[in-house]
Protein backbone atom coordinates (compact mmCIF):
# COMPACT_ATOMS: atom_id res chain seq x y z
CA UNK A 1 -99.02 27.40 28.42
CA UNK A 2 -97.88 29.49 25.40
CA UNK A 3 -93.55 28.90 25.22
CA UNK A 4 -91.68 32.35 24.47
CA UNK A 5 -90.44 32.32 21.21
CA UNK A 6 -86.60 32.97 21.91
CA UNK A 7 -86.84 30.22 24.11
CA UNK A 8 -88.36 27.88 21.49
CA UNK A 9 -85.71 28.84 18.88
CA UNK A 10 -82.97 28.98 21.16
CA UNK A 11 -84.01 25.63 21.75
CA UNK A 12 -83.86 24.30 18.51
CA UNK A 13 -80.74 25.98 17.84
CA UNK A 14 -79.22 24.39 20.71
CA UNK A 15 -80.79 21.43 19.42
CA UNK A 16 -79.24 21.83 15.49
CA UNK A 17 -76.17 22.68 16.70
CA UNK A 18 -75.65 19.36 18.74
CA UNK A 19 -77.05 17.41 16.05
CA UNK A 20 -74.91 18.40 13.34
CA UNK A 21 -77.62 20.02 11.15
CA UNK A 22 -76.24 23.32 10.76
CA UNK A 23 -74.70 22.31 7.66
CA UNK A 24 -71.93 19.49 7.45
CA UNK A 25 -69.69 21.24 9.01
CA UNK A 26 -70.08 19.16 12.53
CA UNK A 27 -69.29 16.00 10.69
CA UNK A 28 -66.92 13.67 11.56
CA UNK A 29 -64.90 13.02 8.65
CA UNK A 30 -62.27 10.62 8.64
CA UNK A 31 -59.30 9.29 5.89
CA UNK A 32 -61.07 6.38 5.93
CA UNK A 33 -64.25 7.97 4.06
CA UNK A 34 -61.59 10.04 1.89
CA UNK A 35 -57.84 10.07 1.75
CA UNK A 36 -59.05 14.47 1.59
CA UNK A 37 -59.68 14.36 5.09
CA UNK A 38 -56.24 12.61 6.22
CA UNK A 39 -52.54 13.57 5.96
CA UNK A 40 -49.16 12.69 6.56
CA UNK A 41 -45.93 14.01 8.24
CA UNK A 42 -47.71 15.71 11.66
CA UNK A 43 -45.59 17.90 13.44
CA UNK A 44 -45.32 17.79 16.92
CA UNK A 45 -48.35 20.28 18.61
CA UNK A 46 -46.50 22.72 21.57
CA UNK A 47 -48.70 24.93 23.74
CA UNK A 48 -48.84 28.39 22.10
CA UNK A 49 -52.00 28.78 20.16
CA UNK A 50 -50.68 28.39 16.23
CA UNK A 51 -52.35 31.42 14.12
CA UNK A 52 -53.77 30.39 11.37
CA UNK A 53 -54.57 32.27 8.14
CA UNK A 54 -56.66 30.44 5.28
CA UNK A 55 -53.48 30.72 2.72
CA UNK A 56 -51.37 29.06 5.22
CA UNK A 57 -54.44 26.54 5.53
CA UNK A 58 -54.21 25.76 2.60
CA UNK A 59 -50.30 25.39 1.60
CA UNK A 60 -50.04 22.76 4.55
CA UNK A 61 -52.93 21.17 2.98
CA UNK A 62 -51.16 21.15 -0.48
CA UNK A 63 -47.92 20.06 1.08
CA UNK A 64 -49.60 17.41 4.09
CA UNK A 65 -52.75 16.01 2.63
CA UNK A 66 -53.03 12.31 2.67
CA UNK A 67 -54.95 12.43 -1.46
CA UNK A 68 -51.98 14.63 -2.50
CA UNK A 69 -49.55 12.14 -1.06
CA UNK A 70 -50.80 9.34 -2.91
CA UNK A 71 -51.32 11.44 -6.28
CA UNK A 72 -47.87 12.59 -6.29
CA UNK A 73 -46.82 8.64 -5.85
CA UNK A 74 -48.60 7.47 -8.14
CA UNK A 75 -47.69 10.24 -10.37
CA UNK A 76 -43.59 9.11 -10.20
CA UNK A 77 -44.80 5.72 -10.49
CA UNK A 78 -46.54 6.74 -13.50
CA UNK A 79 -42.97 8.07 -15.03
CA UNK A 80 -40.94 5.65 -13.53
CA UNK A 81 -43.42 3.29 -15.91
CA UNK A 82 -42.09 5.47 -18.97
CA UNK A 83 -38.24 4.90 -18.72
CA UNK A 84 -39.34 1.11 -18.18
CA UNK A 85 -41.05 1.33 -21.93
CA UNK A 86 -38.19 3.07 -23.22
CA UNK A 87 -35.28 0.79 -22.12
CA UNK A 88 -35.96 -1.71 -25.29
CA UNK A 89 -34.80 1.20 -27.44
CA UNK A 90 -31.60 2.02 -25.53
CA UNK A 91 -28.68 0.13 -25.75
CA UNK A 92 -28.22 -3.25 -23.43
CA UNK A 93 -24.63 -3.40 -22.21
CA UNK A 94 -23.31 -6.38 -20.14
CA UNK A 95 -19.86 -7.55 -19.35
CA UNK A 96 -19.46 -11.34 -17.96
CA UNK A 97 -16.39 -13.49 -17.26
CA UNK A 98 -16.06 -17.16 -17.80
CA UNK A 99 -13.27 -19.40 -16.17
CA UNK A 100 -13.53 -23.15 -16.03
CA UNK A 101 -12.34 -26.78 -16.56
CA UNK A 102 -13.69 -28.52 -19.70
CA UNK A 103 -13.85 -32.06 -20.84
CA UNK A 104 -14.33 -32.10 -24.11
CA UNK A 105 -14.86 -35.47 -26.11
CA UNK A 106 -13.16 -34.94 -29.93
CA UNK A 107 -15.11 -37.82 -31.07
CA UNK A 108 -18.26 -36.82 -30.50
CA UNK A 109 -17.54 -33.82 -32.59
CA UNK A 110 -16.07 -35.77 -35.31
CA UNK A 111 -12.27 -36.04 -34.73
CA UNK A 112 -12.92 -39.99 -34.22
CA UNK A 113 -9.96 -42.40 -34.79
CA UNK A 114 -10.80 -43.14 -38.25
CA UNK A 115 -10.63 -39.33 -39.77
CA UNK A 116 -7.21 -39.28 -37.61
CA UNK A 117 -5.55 -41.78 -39.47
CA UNK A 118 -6.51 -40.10 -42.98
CA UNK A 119 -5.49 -36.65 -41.75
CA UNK A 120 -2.20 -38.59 -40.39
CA UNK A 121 -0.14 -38.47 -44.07
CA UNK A 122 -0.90 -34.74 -44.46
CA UNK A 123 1.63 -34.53 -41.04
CA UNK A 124 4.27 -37.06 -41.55
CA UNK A 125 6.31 -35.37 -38.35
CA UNK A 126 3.64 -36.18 -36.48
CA UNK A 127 2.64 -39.23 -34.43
CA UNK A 128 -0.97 -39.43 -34.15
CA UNK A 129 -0.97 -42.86 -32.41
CA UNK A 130 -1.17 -41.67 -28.84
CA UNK A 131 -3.25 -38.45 -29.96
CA UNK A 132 -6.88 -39.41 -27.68
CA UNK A 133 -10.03 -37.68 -28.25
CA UNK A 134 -11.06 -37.17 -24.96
CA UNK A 135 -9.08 -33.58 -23.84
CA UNK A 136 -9.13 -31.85 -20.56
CA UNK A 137 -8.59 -27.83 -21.00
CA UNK A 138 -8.80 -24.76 -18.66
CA UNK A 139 -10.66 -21.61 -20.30
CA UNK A 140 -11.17 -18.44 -19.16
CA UNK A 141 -12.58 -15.61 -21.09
CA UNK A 142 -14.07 -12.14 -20.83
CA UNK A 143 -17.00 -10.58 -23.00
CA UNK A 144 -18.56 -7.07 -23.11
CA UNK A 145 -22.06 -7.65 -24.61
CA UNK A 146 -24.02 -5.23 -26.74
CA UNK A 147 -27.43 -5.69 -28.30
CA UNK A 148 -30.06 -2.63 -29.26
CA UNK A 149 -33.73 -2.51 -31.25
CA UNK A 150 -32.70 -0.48 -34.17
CA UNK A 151 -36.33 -0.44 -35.05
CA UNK A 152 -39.90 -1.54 -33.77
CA UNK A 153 -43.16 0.50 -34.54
CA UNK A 154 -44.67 -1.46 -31.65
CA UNK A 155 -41.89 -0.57 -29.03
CA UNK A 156 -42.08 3.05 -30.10
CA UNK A 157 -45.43 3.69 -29.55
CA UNK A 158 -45.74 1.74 -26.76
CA UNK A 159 -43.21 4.17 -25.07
CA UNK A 160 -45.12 7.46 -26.60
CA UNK A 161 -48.24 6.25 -24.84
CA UNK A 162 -46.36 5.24 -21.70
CA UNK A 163 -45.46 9.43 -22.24
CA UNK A 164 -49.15 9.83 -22.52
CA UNK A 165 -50.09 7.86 -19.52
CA UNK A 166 -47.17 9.82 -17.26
CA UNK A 167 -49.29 13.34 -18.80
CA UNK A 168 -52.52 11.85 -17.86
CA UNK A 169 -51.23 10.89 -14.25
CA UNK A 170 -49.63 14.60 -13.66
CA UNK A 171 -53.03 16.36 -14.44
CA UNK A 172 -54.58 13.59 -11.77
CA UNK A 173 -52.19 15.11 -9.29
CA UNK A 174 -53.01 18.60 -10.11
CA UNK A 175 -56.57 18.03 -9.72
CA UNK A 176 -56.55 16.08 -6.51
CA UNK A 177 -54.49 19.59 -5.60
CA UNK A 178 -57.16 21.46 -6.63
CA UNK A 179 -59.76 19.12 -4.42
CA UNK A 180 -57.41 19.68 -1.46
CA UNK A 181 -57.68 23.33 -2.42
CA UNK A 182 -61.59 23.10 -2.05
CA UNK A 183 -61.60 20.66 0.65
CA UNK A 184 -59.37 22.69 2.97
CA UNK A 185 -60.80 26.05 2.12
CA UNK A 186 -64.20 24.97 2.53
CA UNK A 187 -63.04 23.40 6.23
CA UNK A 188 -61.41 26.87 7.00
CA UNK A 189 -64.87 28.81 5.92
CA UNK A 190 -67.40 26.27 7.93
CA UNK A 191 -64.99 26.70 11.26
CA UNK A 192 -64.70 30.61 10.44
CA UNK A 193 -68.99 30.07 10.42
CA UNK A 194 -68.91 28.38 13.62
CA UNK A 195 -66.69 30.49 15.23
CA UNK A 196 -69.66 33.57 14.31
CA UNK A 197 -71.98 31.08 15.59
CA UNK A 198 -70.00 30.91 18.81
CA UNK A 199 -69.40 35.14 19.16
CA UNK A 200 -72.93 35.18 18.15
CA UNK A 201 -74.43 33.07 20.95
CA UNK A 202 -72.59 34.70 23.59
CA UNK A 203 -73.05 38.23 22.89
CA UNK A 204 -76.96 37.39 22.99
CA UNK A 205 -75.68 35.66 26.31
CA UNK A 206 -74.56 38.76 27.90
CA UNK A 207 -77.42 40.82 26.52
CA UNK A 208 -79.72 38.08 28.35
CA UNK A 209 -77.56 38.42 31.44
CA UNK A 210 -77.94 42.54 31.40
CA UNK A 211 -82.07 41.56 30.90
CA UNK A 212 -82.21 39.21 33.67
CA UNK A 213 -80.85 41.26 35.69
CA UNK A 214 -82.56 44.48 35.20
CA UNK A 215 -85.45 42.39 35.52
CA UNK A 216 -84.69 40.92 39.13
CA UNK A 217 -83.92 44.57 40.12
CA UNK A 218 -87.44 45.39 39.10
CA UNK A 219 -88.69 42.30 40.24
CA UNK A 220 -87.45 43.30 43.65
CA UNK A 221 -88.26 46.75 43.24
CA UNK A 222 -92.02 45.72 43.07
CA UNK A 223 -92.09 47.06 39.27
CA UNK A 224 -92.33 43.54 37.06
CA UNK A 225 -93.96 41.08 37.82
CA UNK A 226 -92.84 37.32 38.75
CA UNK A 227 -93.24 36.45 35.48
CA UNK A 228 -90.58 38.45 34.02
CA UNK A 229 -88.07 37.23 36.31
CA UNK A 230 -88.86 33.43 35.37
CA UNK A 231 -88.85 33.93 31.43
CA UNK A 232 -85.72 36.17 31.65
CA UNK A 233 -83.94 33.26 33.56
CA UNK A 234 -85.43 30.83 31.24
CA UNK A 235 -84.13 32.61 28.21
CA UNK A 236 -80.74 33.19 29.88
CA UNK A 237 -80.13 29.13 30.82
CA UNK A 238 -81.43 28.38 27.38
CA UNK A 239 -78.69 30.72 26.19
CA UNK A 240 -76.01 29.03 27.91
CA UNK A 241 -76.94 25.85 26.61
CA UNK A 242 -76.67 27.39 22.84
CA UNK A 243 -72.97 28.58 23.86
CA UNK A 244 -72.11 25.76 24.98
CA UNK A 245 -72.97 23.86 21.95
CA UNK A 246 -71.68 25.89 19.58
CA UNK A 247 -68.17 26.04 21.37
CA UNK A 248 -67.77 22.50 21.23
CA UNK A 249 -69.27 22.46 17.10
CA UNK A 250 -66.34 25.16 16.26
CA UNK A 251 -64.00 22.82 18.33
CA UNK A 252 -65.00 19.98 16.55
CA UNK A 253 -64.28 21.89 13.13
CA UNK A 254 -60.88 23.15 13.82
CA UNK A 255 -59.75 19.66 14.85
CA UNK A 256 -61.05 18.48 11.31
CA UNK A 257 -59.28 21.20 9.98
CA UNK A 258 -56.04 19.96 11.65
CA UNK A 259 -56.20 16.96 10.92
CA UNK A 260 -56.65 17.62 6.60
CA UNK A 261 -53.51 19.96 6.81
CA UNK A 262 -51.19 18.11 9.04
CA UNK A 263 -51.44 19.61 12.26
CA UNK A 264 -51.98 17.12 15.50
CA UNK A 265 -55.57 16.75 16.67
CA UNK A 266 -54.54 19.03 20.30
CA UNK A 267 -52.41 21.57 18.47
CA UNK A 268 -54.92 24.53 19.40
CA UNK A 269 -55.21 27.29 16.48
CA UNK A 270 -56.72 30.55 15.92
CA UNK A 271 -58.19 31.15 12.84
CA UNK A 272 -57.09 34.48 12.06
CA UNK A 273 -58.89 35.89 8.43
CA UNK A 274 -62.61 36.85 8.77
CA UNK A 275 -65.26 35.27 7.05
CA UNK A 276 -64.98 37.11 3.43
CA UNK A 277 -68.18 38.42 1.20
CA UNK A 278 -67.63 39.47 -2.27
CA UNK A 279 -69.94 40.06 -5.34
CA UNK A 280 -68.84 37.75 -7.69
CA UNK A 281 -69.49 39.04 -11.38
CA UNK A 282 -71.88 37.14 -13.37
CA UNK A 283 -70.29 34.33 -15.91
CA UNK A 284 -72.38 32.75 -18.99
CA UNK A 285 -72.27 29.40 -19.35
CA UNK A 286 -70.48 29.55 -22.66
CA UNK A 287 -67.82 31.85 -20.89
CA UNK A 288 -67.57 28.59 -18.03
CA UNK A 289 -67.14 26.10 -20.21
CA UNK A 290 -64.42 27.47 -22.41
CA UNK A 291 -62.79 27.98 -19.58
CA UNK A 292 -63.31 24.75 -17.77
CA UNK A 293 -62.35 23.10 -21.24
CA UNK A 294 -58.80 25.10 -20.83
CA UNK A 295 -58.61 24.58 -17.13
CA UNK A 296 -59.89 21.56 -15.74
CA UNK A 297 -57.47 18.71 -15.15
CA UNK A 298 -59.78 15.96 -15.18
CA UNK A 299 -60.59 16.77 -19.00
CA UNK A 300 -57.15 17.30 -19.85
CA UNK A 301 -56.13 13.85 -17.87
CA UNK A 302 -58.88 11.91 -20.26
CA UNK A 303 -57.50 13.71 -23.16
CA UNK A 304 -54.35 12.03 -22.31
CA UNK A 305 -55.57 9.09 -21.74
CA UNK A 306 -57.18 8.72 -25.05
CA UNK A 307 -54.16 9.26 -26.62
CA UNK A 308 -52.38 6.46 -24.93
CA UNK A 309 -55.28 4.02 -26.08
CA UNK A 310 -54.92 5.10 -29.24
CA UNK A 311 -51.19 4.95 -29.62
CA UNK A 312 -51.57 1.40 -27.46
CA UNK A 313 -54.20 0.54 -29.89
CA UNK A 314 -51.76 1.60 -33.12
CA UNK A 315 -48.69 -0.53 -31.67
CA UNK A 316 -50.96 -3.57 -31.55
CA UNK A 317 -51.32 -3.03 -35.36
CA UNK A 318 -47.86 -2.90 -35.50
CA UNK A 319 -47.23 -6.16 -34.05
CA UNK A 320 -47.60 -7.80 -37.67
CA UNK A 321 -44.14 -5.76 -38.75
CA UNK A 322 -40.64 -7.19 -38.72
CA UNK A 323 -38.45 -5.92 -36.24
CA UNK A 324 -34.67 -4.63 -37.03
CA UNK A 325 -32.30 -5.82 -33.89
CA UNK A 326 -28.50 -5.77 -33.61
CA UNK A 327 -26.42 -7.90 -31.62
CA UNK A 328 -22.59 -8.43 -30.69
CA UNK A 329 -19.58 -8.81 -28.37
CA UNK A 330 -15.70 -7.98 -27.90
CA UNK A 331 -13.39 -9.67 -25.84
CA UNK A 332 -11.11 -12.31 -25.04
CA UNK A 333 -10.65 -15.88 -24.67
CA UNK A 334 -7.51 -18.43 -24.34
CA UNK A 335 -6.30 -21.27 -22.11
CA UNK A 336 -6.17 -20.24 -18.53
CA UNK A 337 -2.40 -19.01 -17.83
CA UNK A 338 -1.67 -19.06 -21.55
CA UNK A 339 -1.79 -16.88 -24.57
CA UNK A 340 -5.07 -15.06 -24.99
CA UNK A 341 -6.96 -13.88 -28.24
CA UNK A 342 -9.37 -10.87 -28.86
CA UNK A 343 -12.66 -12.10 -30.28
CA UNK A 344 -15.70 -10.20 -31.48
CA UNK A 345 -19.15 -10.81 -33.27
CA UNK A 346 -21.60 -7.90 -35.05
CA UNK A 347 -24.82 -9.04 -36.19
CA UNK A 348 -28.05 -7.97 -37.42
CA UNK A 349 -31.74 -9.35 -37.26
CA UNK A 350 -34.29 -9.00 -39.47
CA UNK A 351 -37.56 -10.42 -37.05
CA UNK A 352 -40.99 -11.05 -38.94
CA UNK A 353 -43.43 -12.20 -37.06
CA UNK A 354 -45.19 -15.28 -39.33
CA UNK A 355 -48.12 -16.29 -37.43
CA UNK A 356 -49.19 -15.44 -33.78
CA UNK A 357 -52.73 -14.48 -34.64
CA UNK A 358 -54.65 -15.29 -31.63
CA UNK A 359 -51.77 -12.60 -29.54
CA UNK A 360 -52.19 -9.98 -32.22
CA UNK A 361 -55.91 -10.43 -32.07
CA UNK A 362 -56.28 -10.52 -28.44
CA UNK A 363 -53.71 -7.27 -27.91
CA UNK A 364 -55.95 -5.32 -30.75
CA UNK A 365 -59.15 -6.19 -29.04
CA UNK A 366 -58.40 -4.74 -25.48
CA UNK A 367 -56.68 -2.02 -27.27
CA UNK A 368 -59.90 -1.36 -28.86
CA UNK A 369 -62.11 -1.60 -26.11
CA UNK A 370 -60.00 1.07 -23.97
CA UNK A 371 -59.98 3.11 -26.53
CA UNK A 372 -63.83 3.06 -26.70
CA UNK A 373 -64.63 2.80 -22.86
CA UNK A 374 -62.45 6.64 -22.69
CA UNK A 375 -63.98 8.13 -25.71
CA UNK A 376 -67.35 7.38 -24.21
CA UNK A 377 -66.26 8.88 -20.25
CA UNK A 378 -65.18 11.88 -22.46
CA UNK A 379 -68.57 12.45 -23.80
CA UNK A 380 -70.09 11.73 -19.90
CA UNK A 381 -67.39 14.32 -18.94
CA UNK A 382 -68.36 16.98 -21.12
CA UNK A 383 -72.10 16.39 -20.03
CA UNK A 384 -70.82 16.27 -16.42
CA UNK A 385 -69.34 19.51 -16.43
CA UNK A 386 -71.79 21.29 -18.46
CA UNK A 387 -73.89 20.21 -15.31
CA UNK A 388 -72.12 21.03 -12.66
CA UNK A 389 -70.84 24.65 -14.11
CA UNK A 390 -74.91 25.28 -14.33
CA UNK A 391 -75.11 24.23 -11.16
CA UNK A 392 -72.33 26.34 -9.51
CA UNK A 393 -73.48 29.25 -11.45
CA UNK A 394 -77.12 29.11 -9.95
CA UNK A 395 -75.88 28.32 -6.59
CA UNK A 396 -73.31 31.64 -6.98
CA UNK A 397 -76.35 33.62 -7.95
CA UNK A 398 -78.87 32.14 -5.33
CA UNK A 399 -76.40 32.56 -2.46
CA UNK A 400 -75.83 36.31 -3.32
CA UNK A 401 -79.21 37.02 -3.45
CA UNK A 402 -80.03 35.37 -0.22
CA UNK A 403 -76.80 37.08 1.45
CA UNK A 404 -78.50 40.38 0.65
CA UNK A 405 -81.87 39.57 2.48
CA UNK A 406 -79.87 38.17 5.33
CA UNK A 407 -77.93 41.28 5.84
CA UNK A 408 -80.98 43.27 5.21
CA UNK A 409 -82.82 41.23 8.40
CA UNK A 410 -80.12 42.08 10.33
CA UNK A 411 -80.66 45.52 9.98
CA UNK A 412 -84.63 45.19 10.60
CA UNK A 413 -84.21 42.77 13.93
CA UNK A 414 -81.44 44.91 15.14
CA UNK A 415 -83.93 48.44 15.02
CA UNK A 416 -86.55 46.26 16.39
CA UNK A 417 -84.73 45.28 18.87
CA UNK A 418 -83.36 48.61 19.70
CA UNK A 419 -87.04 50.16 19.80
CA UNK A 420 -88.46 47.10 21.70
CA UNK A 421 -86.00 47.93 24.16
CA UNK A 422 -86.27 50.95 24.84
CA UNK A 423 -89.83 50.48 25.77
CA UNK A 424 -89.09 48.29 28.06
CA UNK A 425 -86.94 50.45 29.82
CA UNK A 426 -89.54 53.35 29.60
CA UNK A 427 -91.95 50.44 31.20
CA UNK A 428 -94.07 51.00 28.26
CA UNK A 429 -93.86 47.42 28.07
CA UNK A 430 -92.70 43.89 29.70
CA UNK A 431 -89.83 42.14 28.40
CA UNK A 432 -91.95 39.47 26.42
CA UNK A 433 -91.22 42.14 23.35
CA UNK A 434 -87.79 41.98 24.00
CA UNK A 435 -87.56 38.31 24.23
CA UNK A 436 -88.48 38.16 20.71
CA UNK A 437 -86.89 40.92 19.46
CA UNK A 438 -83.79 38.76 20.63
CA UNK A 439 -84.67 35.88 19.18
CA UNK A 440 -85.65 37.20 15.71
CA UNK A 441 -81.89 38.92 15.85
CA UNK A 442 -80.66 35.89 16.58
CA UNK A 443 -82.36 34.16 14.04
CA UNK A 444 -81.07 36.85 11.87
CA UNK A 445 -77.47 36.79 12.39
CA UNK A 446 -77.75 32.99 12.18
CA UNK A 447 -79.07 33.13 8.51
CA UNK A 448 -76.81 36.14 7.80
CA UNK A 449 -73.30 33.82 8.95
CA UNK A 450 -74.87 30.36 7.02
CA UNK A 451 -75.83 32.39 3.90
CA UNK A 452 -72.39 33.75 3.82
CA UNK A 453 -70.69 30.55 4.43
CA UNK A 454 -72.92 29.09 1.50
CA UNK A 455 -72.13 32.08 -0.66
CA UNK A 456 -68.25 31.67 0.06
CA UNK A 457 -68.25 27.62 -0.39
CA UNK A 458 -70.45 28.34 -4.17
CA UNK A 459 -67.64 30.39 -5.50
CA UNK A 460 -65.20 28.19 -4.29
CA UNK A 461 -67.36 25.43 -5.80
CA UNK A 462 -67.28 27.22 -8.91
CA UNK A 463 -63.37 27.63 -9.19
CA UNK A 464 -63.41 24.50 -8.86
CA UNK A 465 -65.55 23.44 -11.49
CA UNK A 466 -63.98 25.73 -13.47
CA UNK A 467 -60.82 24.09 -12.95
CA UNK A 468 -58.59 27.21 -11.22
CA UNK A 469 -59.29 26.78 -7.63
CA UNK A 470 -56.00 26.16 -6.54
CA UNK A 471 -54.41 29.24 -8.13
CA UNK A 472 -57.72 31.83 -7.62
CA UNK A 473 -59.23 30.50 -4.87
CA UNK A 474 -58.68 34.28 -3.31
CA UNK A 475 -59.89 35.74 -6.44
CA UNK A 476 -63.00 33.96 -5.91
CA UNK A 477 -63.44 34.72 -2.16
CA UNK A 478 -62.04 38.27 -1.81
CA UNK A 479 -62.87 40.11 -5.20
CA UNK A 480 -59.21 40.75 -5.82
């Protein structure tokens, strides 16, 4: 028995849909894959329908997403790290406070009974006989403590590359934004496709539902055969089944959307902006890669990075240098309920550092090997990008030409449709042509709402490889 051919790609449709193959835009991802598809701080859903625009998308993305979260936090961490490396070359001021009872024993600091009886003439008033060398005393006393690195080449550039690494972890946060740029956009654009899927599906419903029943009416009428009846009903169920997978596809999309911009899982939203098609104008890859070199955070990140491993890598030379330090105190100090005295000291330090080879060594060697391991991820970068802005460029190019024969079918299925039908309705002819008229326009539109999709998500892909996503992602989309 030879199946109609709507039915056999309404079928497979059906079948595509419910699979997930239409693209990854069924998939179930979760923060566990990717800290892109999570986020923090939910507000609470209510019961209107929340519209939803794709630059809204997008800032609660930017402000919610669980990758941005982190970035940022490790970002402050990052600086908090930098006032840690500069403390040695601030000042250091304590203030402390002694009071106590103290036994001190004269002899054993050399006032014995021996150099008391030659001191004794010198003090003829006085009777030293009775004088003991064990003495109780109460002291209290009160210090303010200063001390300050006046100068260490190690300490200084260990706090210009802690500067270095703070740089390095900013541009980390501003690319992760630019990821949750792409990831949420991207989201936005496949449910935006499956919504098209889903207004697509059931306007061929209802154009099955008018066939099937101008087909029982002839049917009845003694003017089609049984035939007709059967494979309009048979197209019609098959139909349904394609609505109803699509619906709950774009269902499944718009709760992944919610859940990468912040919104609860049951907060219901309407997506509001259309899927967008713009030319894009053509780019050179010289053109890409000076800008990407500008642009693109990751690059400038490493660029920091190297220069922390090579300031890390200088202050381990420095290690073999003396050190200039200053130290000192005010304050006062007496007998507890007697007569107090100010006392100071002001010092300097000269510190030279005679022999700790094996540390100096050891801190040169890992300083080395950093240094190395990021000059040689800056040359896989470069190679990297070169690769993907070739790739982006061909997949920007590809997906506008295919866009242009998709929109072009949809012209041709929709006349052949149009003249297929009217045949039928003439009885020229039964409604096998029309059945397959149908299902070639559905086919059609199909291809014409993926292609776009994939044209949209290339350009985006680009921006991003380009390094501007997050501040031209409507540049890219709309032609602005």
């Amino acid at each position: 028995m030879k199946i109609p051919a709507r039915s056999l790609l309404a079928a497979c449709t059906a079948a595509l849909l419910s699979a997930g193959v239409l693209s990854a835009q069924t998939g179930n991802h979760s923060s566990a894959q990717s800290p892109y598809y999570g986020s923090v701080t939910m507000v609470q859903p209510s019961d209107e329908v929340k519209p939803l625009t794709l630059d809204e998308a997008i800032r609660m993305g930017i402000e919610h997403n669980l990758a941005l979260v982190e970035a940022r936090e490790q970002e402050q961490g990052a600086r908090a790290q930098t006032l840690t490396s500069l403390q040695p070359l601030l000042p250091t001021i304590t203030a402390q406070a002694d009071s106590g009872a103290h036994q001190l024993n004269l002899a054993a600091e050399g006032f014995s009974g021996s150099i008391l009886k030659k001191i004794a003439p010198l003090f003829p008033n006085l009777d030293f006989s009775n004088v003991s060398t064990i003495v109780k005393v109460n002291v209290t006393d009160a210090l303010v403590n200063y001390s300050q690195t006046l100068f260490s080449l190690p300490t200084i550039d260990r706090y210009r590359a802690a500067k270095a690494n703070a740089l390095a972890a900013y541009f980390s946060t501003q690319s992760s934004r630019g990821l949750v740029v792409l990831t949420v956009g991207t989201a936005y654009l496949q449910a935006l496709a499956l919504g098209a899927q889903v207004d697509n599906a059931q306007a061929l419903l209802q154009a099955d539902q008018v066939l099937l029943n101008q087909t029982i009416a002839e049917h009845q009428a003694g003017t089609a055969a049984n035939l007709d009846e059967l494979r309009a009903r048979v197209q019609f169920q098959t139909q349904q089944q394609s609505v109803i997978s699509a619906e709950v596809n774009f269902k499944k999309a718009k709760i992944a959307l919610n859940r990468e911009i912040g919104l609860p899982a049951e907060q219901e939203i309407q997506l509001t902006d259309t899927e967008p098609y713009a030319d894009l104008a053509a780019m050179n890859i010289d053109q890409a890669k000076q800008i990407a070199y500008q642009s693109r955070q990751d690059y400038q990140g490493l660029q920091a990075q190297i220069r922390a491993a090579q300031l890390q890598r200088r202050a381990a030379k420095w290690e073999r240098l003396p050190t200039l330090d200053f130290q000192g105190n005010y304050g006062v100090t007496g007998v507890t309920g007697g007569l107090y005295h100010g006392t100071f000291v002001a010092q300097g330090s000269l510190n030279l550092p005679l022999f700790q080879e094996a540390k100096f060594r050891g801190d040169s060697g890992v300083a080395a090997a950093n240094l190395t391991n990021l000059i040689e991820q800056m040359a896989g970068l470069k190679e990297q990008i070169n690769q993907q802005l070739r790739d982006s460029i061909l997949d920007v190019q590809s997906a506008t030409e295919l866009v242009r024969v998709a929109q072009s079918n949809v012209e041709l299925a929709g006349k052949e449709l149009e003249q297929t039908t009217d045949r039928f309705q003439a009885g020229v002819d039964d409604n096998l042509p029309v059945v397959q008229a149908q299902a070639t326009l559905a086919g059609a539109e199909t291809n014409l709402v993926n292609t776009t999709s994939q044209h949209n998500q290339a350009k985006l892909g680009l921006a991003r490889n380009l390094g501007i996503v997050d501040t031209q992602y409507a540049t890219y989309l709309h032609g602005n």
